[in-house]
C-alpha atoms as a PDB file:
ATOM      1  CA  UNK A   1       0.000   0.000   0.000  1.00  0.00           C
ATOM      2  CA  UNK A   2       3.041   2.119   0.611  1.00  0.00           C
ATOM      3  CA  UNK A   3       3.773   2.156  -3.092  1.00  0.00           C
ATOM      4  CA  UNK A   4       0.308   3.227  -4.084  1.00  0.00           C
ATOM      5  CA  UNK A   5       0.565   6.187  -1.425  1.00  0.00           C
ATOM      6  CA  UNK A   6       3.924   6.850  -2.816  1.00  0.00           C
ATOM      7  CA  UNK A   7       2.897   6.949  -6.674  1.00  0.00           C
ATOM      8  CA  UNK A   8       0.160   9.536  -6.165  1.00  0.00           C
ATOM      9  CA  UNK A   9       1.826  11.806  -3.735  1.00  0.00           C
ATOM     10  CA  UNK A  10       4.260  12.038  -7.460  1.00  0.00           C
ATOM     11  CA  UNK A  11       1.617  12.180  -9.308  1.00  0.00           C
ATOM     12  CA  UNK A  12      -0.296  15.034  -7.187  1.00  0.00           C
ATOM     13  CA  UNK A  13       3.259  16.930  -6.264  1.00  0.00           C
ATOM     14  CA  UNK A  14       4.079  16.891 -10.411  1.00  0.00           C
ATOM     15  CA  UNK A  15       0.847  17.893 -11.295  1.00  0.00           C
ATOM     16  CA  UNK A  16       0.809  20.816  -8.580  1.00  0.00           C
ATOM     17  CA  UNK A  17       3.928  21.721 -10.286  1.00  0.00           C
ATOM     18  CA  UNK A  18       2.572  21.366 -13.602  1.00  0.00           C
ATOM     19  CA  UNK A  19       0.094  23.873 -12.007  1.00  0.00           C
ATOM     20  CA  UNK A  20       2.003  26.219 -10.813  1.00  0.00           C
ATOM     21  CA  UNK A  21       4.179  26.703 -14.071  1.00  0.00           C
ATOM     22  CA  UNK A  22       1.231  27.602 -16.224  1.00  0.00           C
ATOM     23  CA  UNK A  23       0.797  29.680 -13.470  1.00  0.00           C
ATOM     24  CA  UNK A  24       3.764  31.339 -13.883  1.00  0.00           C
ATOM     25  CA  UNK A  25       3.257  31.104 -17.993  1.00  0.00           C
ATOM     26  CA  UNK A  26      -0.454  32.581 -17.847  1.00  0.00           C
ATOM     27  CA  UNK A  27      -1.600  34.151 -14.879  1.00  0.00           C
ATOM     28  CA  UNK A  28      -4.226  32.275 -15.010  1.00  0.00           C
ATOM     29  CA  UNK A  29      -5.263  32.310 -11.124  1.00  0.00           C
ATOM     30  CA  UNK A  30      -7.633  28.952 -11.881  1.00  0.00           C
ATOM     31  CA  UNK A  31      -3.583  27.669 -12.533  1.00  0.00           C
ATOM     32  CA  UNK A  32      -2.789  28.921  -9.063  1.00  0.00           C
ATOM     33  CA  UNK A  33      -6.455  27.166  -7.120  1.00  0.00           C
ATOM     34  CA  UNK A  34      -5.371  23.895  -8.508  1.00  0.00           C
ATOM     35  CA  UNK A  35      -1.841  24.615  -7.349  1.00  0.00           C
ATOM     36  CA  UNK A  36      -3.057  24.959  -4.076  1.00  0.00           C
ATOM     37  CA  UNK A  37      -5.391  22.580  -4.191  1.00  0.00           C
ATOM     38  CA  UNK A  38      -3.044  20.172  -5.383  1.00  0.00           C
ATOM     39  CA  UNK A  39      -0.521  20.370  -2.439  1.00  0.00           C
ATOM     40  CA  UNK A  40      -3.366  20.005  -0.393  1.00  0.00           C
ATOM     41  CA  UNK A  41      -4.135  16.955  -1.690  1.00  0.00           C
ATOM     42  CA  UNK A  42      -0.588  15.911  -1.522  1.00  0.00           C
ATOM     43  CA  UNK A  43       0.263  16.895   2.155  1.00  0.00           C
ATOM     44  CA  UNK A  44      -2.372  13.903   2.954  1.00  0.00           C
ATOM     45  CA  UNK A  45      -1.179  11.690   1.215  1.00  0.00           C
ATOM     46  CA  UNK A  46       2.624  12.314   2.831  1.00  0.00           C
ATOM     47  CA  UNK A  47       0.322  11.710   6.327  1.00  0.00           C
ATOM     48  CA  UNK A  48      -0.864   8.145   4.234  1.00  0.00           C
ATOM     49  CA  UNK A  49       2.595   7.057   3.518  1.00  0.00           C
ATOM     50  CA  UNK A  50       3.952   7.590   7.051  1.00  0.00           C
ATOM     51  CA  UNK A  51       1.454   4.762   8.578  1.00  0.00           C
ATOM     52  CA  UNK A  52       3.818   2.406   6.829  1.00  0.00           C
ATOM     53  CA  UNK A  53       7.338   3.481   7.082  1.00  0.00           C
ATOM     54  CA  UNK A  54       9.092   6.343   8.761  1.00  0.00           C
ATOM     55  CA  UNK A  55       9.337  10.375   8.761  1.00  0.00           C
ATOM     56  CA  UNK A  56      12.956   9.989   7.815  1.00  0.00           C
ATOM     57  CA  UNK A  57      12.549   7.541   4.994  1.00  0.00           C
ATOM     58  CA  UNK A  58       9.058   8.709   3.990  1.00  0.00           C
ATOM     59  CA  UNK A  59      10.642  12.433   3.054  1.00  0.00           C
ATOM     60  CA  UNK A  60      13.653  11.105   1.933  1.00  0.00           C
ATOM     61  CA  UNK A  61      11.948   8.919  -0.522  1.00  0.00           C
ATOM     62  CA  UNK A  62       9.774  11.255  -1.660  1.00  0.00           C
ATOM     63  CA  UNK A  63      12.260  13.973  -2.165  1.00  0.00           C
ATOM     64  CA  UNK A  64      14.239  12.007  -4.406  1.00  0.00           C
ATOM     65  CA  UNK A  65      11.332  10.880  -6.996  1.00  0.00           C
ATOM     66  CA  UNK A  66      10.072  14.407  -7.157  1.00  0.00           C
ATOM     67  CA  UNK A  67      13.472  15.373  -7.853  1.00  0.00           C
ATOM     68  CA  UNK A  68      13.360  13.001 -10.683  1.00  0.00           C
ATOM     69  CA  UNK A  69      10.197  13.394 -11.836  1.00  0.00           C
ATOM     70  CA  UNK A  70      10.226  17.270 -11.771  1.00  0.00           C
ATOM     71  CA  UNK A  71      13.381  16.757 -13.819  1.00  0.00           C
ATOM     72  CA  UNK A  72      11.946  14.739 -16.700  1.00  0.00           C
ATOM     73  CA  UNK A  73       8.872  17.087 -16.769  1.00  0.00           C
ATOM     74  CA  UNK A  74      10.651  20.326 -16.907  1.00  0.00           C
ATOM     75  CA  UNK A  75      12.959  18.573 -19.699  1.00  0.00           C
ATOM     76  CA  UNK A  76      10.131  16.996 -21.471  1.00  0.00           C
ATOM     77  CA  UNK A  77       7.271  19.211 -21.048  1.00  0.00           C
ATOM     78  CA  UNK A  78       8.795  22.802 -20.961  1.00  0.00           C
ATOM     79  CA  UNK A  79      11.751  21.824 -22.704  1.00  0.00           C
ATOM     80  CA  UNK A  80      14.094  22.933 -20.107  1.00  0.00           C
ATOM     81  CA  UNK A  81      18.151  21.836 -20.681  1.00  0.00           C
ATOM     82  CA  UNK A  82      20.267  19.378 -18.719  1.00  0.00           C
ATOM     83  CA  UNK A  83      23.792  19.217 -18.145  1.00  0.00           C
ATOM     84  CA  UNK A  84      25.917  16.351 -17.914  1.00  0.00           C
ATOM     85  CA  UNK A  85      26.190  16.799 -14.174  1.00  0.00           C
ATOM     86  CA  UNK A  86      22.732  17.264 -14.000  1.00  0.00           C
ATOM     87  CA  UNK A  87      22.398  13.527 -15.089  1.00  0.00           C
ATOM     88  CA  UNK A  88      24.783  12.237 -12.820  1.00  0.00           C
ATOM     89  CA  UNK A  89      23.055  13.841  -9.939  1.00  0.00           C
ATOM     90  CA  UNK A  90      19.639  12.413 -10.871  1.00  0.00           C
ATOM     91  CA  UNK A  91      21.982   8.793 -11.236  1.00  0.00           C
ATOM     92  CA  UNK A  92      23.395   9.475  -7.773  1.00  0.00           C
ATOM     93  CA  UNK A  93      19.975  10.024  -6.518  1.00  0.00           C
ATOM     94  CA  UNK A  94      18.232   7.015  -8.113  1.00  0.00           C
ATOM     95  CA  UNK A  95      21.140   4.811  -7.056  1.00  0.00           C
ATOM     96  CA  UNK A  96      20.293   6.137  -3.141  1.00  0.00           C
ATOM     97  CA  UNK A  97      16.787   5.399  -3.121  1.00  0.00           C
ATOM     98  CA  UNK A  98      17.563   2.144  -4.441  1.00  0.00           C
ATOM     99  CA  UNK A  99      20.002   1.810  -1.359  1.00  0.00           C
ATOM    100  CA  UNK A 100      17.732   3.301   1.178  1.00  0.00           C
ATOM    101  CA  UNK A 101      15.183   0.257   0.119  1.00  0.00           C
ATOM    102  CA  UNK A 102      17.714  -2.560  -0.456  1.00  0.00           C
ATOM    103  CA  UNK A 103      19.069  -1.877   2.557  1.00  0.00           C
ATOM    104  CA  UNK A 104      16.572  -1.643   5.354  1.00  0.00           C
END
């Protein structure tokens, strides 16, 4: 169930993102309710994931896939440019999640 928790707080957190960009792009301010509402909707479902693992890990966890995922949607989405180091940070930070639930 963790998982689940764990796939829509990314999903939620991008899309509030998402949100907040056009946002930026349009001044839109029905952009900047679902921004809000969005993080709302997010900050619950942090509350979700810690019934079934720790602060620590929960944030940590969650840090690093919205890292990653706010990556590819910048770069995909809004076309934003990555550097080199760039990708080996993302790397580094895939290869410590990995570690943080191999190794519990």
């Amino acid at each position: 169930m963790f998982w689940i928790y764990f796939l829509l707080t990314m999903f939620m957190d991008l899309a509030s993102m998402f949100f907040a960009k056009k946002y930026v792009l349009t001044h839109n301010y029905l952009w900047l309710i679902a921004t809000i509402i969005g993080f709302m909707i997010m900050g619950f479902l942090m509350i979700a994931m810690m019934k079934f693992k720790g602060a620590a890990i929960v944030n940590i966890l969650w840090s690093g896939g919205i890292a990653i995922g706010s990556v590819l949607l910048g770069y995909y989405y809004f076309h934003e440019k990555l550097t080199f180091l760039q990708l080996v940070g993302i790397f580094i930070v895939i290869v410590g999640m990995i570690f943080i639930e191999l190794f519990k």
